[in-house]
Protein backbone atom coordinates (compact mmCIF):
# COMPACT_ATOMS: atom_id res chain seq x y z
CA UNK A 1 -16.70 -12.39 -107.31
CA UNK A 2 -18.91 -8.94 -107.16
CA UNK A 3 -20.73 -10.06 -104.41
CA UNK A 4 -21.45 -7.14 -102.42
CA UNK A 5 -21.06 -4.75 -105.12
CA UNK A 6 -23.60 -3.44 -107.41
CA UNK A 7 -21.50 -1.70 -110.24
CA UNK A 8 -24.55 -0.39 -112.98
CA UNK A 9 -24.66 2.48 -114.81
CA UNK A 10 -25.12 3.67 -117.56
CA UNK A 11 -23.36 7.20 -119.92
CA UNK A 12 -24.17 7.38 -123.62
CA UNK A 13 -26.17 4.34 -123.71
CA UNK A 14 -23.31 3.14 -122.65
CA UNK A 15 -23.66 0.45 -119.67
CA UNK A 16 -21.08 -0.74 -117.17
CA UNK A 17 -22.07 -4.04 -114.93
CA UNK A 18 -20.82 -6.48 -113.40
CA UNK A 19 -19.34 -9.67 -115.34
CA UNK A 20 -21.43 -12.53 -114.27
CA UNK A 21 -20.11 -16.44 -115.55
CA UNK A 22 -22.32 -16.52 -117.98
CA UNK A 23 -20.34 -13.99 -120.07
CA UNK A 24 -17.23 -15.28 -119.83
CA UNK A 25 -17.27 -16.86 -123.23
CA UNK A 26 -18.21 -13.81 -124.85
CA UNK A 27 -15.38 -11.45 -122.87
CA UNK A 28 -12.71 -14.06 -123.52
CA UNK A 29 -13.15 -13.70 -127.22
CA UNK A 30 -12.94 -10.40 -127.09
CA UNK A 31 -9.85 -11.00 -125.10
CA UNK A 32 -8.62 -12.93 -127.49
CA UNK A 33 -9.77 -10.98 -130.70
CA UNK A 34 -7.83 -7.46 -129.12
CA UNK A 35 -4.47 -8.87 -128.09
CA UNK A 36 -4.13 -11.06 -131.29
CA UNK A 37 -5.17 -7.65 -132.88
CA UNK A 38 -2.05 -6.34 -131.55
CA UNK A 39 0.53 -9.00 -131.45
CA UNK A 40 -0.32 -9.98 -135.62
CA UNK A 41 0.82 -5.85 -136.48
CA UNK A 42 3.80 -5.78 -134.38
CA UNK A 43 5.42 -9.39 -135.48
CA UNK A 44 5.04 -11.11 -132.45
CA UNK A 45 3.35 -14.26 -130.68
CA UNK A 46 -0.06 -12.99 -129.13
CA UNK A 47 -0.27 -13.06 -125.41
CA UNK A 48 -3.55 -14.85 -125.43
CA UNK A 49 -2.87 -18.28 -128.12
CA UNK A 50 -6.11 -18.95 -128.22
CA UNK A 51 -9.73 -18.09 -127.82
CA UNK A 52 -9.81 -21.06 -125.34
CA UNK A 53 -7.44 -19.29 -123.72
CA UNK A 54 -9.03 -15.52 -123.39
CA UNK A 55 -11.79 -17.62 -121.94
CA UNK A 56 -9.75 -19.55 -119.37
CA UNK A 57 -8.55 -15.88 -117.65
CA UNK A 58 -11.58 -14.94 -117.42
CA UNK A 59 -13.10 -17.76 -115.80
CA UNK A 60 -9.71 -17.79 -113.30
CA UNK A 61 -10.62 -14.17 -113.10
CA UNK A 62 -14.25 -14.65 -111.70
CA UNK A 63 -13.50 -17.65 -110.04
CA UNK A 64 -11.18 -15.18 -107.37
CA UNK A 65 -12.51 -14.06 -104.19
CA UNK A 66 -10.25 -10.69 -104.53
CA UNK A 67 -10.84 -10.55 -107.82
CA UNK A 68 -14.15 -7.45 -109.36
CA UNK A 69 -14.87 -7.07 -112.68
CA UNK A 70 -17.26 -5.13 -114.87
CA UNK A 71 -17.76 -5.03 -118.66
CA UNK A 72 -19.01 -2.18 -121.07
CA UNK A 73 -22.30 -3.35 -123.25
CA UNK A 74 -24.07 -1.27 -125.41
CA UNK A 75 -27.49 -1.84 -126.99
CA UNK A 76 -26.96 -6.07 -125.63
CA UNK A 77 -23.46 -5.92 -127.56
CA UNK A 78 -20.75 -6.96 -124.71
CA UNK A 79 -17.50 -4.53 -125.90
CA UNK A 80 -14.81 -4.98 -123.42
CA UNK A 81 -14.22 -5.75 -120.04
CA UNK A 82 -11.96 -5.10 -117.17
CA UNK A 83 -10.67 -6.52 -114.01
CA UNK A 84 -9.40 -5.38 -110.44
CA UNK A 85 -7.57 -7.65 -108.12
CA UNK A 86 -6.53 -7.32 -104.32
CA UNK A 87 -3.42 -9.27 -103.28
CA UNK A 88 -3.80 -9.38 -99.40
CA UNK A 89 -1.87 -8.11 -97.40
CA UNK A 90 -0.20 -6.30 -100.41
CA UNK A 91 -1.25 -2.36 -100.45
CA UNK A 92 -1.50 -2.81 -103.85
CA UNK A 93 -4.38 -3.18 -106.79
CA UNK A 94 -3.28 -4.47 -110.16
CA UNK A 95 -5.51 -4.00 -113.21
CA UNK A 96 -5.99 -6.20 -115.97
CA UNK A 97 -7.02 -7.71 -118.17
CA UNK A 98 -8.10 -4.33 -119.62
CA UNK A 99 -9.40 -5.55 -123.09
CA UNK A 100 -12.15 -3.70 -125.73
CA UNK A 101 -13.02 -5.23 -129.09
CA UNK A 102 -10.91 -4.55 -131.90
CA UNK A 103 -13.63 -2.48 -133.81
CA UNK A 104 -15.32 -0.53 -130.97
CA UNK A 105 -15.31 2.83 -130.83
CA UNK A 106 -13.57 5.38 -128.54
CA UNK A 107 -14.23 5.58 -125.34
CA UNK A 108 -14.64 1.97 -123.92
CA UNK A 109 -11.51 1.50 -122.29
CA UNK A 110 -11.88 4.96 -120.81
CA UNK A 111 -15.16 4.26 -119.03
CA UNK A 112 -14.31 0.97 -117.93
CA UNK A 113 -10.82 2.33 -116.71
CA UNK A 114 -12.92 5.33 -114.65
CA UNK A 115 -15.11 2.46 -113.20
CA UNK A 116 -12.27 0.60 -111.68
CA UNK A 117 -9.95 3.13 -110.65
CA UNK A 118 -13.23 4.35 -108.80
CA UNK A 119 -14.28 1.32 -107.02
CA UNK A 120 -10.38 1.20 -106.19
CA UNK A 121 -10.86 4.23 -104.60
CA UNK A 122 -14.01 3.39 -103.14
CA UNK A 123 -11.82 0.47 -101.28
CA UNK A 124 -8.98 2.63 -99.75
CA UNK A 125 -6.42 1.41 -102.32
CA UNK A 126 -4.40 3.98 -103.27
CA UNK A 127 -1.58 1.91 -104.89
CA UNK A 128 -2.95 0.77 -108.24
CA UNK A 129 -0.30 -1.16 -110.97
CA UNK A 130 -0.70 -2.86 -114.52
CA UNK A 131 1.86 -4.09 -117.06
CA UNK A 132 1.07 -2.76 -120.33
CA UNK A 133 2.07 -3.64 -123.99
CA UNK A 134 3.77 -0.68 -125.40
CA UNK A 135 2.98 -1.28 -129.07
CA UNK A 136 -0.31 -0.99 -128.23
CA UNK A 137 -0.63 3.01 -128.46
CA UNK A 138 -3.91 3.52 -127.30
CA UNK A 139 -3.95 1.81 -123.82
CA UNK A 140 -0.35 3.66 -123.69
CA UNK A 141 -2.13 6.86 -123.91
CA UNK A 142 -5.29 5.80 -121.91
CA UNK A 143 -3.29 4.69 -118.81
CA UNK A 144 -1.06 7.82 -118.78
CA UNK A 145 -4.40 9.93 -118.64
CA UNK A 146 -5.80 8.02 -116.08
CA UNK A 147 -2.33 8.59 -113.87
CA UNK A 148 -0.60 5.67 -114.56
CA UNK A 149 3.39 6.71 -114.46
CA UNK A 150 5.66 4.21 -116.77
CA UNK A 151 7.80 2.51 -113.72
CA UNK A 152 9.59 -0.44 -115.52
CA UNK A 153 10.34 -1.44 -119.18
CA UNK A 154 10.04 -5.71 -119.03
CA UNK A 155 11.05 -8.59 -121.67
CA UNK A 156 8.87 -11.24 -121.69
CA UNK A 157 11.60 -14.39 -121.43
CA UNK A 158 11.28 -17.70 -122.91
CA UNK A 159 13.15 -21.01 -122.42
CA UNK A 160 13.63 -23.54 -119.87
CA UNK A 161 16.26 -23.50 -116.82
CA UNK A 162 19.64 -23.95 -117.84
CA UNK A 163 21.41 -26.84 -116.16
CA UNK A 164 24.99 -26.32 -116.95
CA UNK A 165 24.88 -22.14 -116.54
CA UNK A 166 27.88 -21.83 -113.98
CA UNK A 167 25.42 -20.63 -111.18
CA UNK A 168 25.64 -22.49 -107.47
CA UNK A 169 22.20 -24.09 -106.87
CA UNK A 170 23.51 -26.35 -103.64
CA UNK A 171 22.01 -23.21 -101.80
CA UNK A 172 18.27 -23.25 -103.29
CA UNK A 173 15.93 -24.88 -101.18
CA UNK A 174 12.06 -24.59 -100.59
CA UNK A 175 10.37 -22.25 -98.51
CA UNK A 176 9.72 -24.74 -95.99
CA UNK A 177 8.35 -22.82 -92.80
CA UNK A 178 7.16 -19.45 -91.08
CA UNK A 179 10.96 -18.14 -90.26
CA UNK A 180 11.37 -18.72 -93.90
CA UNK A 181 8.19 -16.95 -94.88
CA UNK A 182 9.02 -13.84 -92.29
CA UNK A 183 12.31 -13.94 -93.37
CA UNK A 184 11.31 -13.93 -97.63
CA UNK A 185 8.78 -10.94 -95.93
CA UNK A 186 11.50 -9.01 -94.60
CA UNK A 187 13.72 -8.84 -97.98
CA UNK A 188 10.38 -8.26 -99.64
CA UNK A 189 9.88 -5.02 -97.56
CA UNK A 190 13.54 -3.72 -98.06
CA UNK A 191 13.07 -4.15 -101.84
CA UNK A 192 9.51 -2.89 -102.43
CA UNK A 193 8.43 -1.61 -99.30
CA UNK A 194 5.46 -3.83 -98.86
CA UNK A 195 5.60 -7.75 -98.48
CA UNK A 196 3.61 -10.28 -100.82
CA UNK A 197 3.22 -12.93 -98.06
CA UNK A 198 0.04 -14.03 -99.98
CA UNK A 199 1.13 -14.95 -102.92
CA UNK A 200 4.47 -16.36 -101.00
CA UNK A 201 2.13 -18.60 -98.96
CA UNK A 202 0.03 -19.63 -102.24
CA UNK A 203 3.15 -20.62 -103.71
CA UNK A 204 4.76 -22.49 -100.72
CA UNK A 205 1.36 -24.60 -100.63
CA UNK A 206 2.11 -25.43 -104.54
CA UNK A 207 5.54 -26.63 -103.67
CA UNK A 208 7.09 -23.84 -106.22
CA UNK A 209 8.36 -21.32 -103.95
CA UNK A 210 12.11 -21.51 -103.14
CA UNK A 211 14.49 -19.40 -101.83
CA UNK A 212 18.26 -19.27 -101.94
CA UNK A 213 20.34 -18.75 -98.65
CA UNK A 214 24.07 -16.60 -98.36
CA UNK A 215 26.31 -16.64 -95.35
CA UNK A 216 23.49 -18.11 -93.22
CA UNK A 217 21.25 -15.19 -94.56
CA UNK A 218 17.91 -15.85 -96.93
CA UNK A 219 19.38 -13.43 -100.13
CA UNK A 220 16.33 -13.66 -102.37
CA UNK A 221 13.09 -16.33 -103.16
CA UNK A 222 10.98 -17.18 -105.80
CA UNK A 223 6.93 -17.33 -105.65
CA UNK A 224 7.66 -19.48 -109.04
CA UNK A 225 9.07 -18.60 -112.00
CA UNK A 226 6.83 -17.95 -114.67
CA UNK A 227 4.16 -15.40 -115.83
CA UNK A 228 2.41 -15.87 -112.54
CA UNK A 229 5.31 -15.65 -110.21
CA UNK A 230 7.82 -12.93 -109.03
CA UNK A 231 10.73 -13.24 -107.43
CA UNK A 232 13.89 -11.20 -105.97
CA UNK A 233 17.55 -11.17 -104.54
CA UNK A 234 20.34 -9.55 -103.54
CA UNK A 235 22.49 -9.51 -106.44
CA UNK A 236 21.98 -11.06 -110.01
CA UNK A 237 23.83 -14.03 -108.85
CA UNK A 238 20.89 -14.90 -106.65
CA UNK A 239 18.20 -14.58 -108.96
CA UNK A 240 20.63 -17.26 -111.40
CA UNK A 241 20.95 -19.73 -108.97
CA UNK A 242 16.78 -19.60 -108.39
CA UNK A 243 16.59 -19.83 -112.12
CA UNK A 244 18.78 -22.50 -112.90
CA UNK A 245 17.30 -24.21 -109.69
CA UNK A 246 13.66 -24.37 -110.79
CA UNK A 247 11.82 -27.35 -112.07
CA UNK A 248 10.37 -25.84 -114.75
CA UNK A 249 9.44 -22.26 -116.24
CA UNK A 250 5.90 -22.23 -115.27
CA UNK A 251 3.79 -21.01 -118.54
CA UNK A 252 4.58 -18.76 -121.57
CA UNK A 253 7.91 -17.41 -119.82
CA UNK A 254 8.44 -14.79 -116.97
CA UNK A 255 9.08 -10.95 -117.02
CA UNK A 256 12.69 -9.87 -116.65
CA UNK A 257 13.48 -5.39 -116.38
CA UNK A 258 15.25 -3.89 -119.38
CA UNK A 259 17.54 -2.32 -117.83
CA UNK A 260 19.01 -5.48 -116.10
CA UNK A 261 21.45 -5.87 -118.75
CA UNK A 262 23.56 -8.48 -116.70
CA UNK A 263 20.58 -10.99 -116.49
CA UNK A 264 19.27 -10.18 -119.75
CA UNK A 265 22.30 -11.14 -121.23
CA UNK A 266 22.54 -14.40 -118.95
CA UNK A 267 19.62 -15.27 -120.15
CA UNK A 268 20.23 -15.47 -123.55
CA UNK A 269 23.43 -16.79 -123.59
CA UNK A 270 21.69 -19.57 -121.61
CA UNK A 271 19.44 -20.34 -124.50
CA UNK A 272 16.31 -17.96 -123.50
CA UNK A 273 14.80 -16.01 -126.23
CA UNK A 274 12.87 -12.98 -126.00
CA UNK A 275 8.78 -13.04 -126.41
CA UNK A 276 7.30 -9.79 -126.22
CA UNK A 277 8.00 -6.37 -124.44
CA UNK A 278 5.58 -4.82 -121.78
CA UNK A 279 6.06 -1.70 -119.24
CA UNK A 280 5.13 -2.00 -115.80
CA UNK A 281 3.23 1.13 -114.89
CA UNK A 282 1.61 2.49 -111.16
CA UNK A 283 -0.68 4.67 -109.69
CA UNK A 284 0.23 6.27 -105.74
CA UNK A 285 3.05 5.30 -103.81
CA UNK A 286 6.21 3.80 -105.36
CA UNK A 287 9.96 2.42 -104.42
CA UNK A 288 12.31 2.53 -106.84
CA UNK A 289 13.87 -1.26 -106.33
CA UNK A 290 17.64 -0.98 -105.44
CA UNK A 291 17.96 -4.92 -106.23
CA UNK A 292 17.11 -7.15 -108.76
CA UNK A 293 14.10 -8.12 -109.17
CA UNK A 294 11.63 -10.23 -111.63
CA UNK A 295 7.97 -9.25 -111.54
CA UNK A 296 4.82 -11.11 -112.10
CA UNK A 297 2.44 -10.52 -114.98
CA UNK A 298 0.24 -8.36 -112.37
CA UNK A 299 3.10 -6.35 -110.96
């Protein structure tokens, strides 16, 4: 991670570097100490439990070959930190996590922002996403300054797959081959207008990705179904019929759009609860999704 890159400079005796392993303890507290910040004014669970936790993304974060990172340190005091990923062959760059310490001043998040939407730039990628947390006022107001457009207003959904829920699972398989992959590809493409064959493939290789077939026709997949996953169909009814077929949610739940009032309401009535909102938000090109659609935590 960084290799190749030598991110260091200074504004305001303020630095920017690169985030090397050995400060992973100290940015994952930090992680830890802004979103519980957040989450303990507004009512709601914290997105990072623990400090163990903050630590663990960061270490995932550093431990990815796609994965660049810098962190702002005045005077030897570490204040924040802030990560860009590449999701090959995806066109697009997701940000996060974007986190400064509770008590620092102004202008952190703003200069570590600038640093990576310039070394996205500096890479040719044009299409940068994050999902924000829209109690959090600040980054709100941050990201729409630094051209972020609000895209998507998401639930964060908790709970388990229903077994009895009425939906036909006798149709949801696992991705199994390279037809299926082309074929998951394809649907991909006519929903979002790029394919995320990478994180398909990763997801095949973990035995989680499955994909539901109509009329002899693949009519949506899942890359898992959890925080980390997304997944997509044709109509609601697909998206059910992956949900209900899944072994297991895979972590603290998995992102659902407001405005899909039909699975919303499945979901609940299914015994899902609701764990915290968050807005999907882009830089550069984007297609409106005609279908339904879950996304990941990264977009």
């Amino acid at each position: 991670m960084n290799k190749g890159y030598s991110v260091h400079y200074s504004t305001m005796s303020l630095i920017i570097r690169p985030i090397s392993p050995n400060d992973a303890d100290i940015c994952g507290k930090i992680g830890y100490e802004a979103h519980r910040a957040i989450s303990s004014a507004h009512g709601y669970p914290s997105e990072q439990p623990s400090e163990e936790y903050g630590v663990g993304v960061i270490r995932m974060c550093l431990a990815n070959p796609n994965s660049w990172g810098v962190l702002a340190e005045k005077q030897g005091n570490v204040l924040g930190s802030i990560f860009l990923h590449r999701f090959p062959p995806s066109p697009v760059a997701v940000i996060g996590p974007l986190t400064v310490h509770p008590s620092s001043e102004g202008g952190i998040g703003k200069a570590l922002m600038n640093a990576a939407l310039c070394h996205a730039n500096e890479q040719g990628q044009t299409q940068v996403r994050l999902v924000q947390s829209p109690s959090h006022i600040r980054s709100f107001v941050l990201y729409t300054k630094s051209g972020f457009v609000l895209r998507e207003p998401l639930f964060l959904t908790q709970g388990q797959p229903p077994k009895s829920a009425g939906s036909r699972v006798d149709n949801v398989r696992l991705v199994r081959d390279e037809n299926d992959i082309s074929a998951c590809n394809e649907l991909c493409k006519s929903i979002h207008g790029f394919s995320r064959e990478g994180e398909l493939r990763q997801a095949k290789n973990q035995g989680i990705a499955t994909l539901v077939e109509r009329n002899g026709c693949i009519a949506g997949y899942a890359a898992g179904i959890g925080l980390f996953g997304h997944a997509m169909g044709k109509t609601n009814e697909d998206l059910k019929a992956l949900i209900v077929a899944a072994a297991a949610v895979i972590g603290p739940g998995f992102f659902v759009p407001a405005r899909n009032h039909d699975l919303l309401s499945w979901l609940l009535d299914n015994g899902f609860r609701i764990g915290w909102p968050a807005n999907l938000m882009t830089i550069g090109q984007y297609q409106e999704p005609v279908m339904p659609f879950l996304p990941s935590l990264a977009y």
